[in-house]
Protein backbone atom coordinates (compact mmCIF):
# COMPACT_ATOMS: atom_id res chain seq x y z
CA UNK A 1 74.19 26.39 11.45
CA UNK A 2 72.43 25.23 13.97
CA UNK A 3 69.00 25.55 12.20
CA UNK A 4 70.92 23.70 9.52
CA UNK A 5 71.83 20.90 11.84
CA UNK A 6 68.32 20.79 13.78
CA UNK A 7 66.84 20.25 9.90
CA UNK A 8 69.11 17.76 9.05
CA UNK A 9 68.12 16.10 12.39
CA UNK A 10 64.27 16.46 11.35
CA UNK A 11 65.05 15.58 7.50
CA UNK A 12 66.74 12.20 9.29
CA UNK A 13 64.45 11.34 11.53
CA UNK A 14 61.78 11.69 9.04
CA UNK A 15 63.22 9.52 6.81
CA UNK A 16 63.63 6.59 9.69
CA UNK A 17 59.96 7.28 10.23
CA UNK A 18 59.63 6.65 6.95
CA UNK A 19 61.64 3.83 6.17
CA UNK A 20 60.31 1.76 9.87
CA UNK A 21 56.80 2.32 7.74
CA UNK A 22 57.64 1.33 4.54
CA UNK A 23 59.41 -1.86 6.34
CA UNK A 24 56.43 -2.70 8.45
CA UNK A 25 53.61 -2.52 5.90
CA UNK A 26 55.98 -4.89 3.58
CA UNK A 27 56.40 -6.99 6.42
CA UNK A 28 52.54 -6.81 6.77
CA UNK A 29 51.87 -7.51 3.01
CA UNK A 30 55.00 -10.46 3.33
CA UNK A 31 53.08 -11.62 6.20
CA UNK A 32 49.49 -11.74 4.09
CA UNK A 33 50.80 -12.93 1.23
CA UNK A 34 53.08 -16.25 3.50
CA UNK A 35 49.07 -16.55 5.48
CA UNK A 36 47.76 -17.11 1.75
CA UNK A 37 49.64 -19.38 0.51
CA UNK A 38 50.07 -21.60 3.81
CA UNK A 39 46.03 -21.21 4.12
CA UNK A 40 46.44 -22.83 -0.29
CA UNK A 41 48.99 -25.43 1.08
CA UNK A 42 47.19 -26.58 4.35
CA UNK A 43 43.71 -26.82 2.15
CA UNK A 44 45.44 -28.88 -0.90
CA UNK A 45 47.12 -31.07 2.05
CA UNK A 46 43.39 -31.48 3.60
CA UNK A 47 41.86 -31.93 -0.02
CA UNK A 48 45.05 -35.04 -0.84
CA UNK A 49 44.04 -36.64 3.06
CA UNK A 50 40.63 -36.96 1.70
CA UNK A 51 41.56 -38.26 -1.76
CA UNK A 52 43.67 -40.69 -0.42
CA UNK A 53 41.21 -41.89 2.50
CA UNK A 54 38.50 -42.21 -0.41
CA UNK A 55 40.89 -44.22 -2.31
CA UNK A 56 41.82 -46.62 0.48
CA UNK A 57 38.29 -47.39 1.03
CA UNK A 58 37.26 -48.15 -2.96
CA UNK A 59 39.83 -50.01 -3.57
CA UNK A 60 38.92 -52.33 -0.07
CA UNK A 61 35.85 -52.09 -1.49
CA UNK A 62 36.82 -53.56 -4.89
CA UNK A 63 38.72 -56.18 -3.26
CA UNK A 64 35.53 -57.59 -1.09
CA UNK A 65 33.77 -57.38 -4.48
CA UNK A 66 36.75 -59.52 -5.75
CA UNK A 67 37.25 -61.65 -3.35
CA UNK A 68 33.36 -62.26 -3.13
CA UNK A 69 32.85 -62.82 -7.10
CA UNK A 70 35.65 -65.16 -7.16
CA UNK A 71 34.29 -67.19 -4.06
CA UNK A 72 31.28 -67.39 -5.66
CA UNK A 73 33.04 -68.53 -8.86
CA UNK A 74 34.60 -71.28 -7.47
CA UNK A 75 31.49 -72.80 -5.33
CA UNK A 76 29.27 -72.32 -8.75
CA UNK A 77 31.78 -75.08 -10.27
CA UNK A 78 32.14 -77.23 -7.60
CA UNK A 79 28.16 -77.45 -7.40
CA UNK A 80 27.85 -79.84 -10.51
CA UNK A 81 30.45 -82.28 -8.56
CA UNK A 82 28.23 -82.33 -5.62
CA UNK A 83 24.99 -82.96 -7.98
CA UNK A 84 26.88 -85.79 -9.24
CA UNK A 85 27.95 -87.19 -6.33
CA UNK A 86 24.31 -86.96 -4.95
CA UNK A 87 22.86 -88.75 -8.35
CA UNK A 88 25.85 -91.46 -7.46
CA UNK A 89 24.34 -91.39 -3.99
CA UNK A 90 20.32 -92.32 -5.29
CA UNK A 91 20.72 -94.93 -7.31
CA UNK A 92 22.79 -98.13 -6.51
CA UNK A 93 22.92 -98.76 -2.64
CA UNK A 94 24.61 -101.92 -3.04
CA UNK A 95 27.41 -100.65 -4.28
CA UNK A 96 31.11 -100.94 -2.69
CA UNK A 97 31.26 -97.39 -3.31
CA UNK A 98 29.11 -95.85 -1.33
CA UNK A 99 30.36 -95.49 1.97
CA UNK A 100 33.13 -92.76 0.15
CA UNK A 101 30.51 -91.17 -1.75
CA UNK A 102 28.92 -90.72 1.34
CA UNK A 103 31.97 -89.59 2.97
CA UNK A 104 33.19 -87.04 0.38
CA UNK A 105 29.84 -85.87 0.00
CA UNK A 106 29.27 -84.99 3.91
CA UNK A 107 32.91 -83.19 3.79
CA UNK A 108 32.42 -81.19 0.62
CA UNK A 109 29.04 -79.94 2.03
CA UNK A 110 30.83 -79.27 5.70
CA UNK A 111 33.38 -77.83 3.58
CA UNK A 112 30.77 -75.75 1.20
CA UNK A 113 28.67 -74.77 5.18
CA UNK A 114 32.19 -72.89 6.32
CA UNK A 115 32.19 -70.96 3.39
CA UNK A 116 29.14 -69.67 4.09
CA UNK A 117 26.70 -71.46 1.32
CA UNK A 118 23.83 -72.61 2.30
CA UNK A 119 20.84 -75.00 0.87
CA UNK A 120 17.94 -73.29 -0.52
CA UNK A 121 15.07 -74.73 1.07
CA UNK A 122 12.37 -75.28 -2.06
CA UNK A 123 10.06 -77.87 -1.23
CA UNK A 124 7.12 -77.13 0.57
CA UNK A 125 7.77 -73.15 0.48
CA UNK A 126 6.31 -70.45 -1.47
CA UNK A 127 7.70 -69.95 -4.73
CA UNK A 128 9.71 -66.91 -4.57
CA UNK A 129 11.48 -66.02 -7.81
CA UNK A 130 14.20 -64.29 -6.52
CA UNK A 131 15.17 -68.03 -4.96
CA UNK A 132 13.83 -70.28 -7.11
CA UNK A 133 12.97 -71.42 -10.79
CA UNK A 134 9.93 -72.55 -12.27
CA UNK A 135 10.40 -75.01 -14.96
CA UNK A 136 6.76 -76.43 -14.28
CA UNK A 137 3.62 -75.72 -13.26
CA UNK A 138 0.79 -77.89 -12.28
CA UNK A 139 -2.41 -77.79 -11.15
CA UNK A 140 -3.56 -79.48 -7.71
CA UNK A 141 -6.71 -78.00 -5.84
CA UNK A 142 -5.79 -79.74 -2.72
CA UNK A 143 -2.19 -77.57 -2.58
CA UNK A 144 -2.34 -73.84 -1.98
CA UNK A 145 -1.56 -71.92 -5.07
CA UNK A 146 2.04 -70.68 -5.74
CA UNK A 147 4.14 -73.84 -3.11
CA UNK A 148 6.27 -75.43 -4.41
CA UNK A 149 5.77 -79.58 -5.18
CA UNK A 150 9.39 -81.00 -6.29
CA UNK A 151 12.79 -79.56 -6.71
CA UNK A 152 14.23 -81.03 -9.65
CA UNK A 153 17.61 -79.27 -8.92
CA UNK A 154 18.80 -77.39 -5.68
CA UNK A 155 19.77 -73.96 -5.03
CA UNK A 156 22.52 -72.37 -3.22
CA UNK A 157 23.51 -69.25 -1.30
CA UNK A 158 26.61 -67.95 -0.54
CA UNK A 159 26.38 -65.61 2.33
CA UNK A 160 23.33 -63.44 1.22
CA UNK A 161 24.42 -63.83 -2.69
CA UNK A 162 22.00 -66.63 -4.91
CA UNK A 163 24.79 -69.18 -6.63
CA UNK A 164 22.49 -71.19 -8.17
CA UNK A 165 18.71 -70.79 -8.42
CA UNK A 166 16.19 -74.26 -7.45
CA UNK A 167 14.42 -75.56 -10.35
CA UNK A 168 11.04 -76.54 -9.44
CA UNK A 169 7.44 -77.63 -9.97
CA UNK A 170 4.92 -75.02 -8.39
CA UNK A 171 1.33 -75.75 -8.18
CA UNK A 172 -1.53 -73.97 -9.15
């Protein structure tokens, strides 16, 4: 009996061996398989920062652009006005008038200079075709070749952006 009891002991402890073995290597594979899918969750959390960090900055972007095009919009009409109001400026002085046309002219361009737009400065310069032009050409040996002689219309910028291109006479 006491053989019988001693294997009954062993056959026990064996099987707590056992079982403590089979229990730690499916903790072990629990344990892999929770590190795999955290590592999945952490790197599709990483991958959604990005995304949304990516998005946050286009869409800025696309608002600039926005704001930008429609700024540039709304100078582009108001440039006609201003022509206008400089033709009214050239050709009657003795008109009652003037003195406001003078006035609203000087505020719209103060009002046009905070915004950013600026002249573009034709006469005199080098033709450059991304700033200006050329509706005519003439010939003059005493002028270098490719200034420009009149402006018949003036340009503007906005910022670094061309509104509205000069149109003018180049010689030679």
């Amino acid at each position: 009996m006491k053989k019988e009891q001693e294997a009954l002991e062993k056959e026990e402890i064996l099987e707590e061996t056992a079982e403590e073995t089979v229990t730690e290597e499916t903790a072990e594979a629990e344990a892999d398989e929770f590190k795999k899918q955290y590592d999945e969750l952490y790197d599709k959390h990483l991958r959604t920062l990005a995304e949304y960090e990516n998005y946050k900055r286009r869409t800025q972007k696309e608002k600039d652009e926005t704001y930008k095009n429609a700024q540039a919009d709304t100078v582009e009409k108001l440039l006609p006005v201003l022509d206008n109001l400089e033709r009214a400026l050239a050709t009657d002085e003795s008109s009652p008038f003037k003195d406001g046309i003078e006035m609203i002219v000087k505020q719209l361009l103060e009002t046009l200079e905070k915004m950013g737009v600026t002249e573009i400065e034709a006469v005199g310069k080098t033709f450059d075709p991304n700033l200006h032009s050329a509706v005519m050409h003439i010939e003059d040996e005493e002028l270098e070749a490719n200034i420009v002689v009149e402006q018949f219309q003036k340009g503007y910028m906005l910022k670094d952006k061309v509104i509205r291109y000069s149109m003018v006479k180049v010689a030679n």
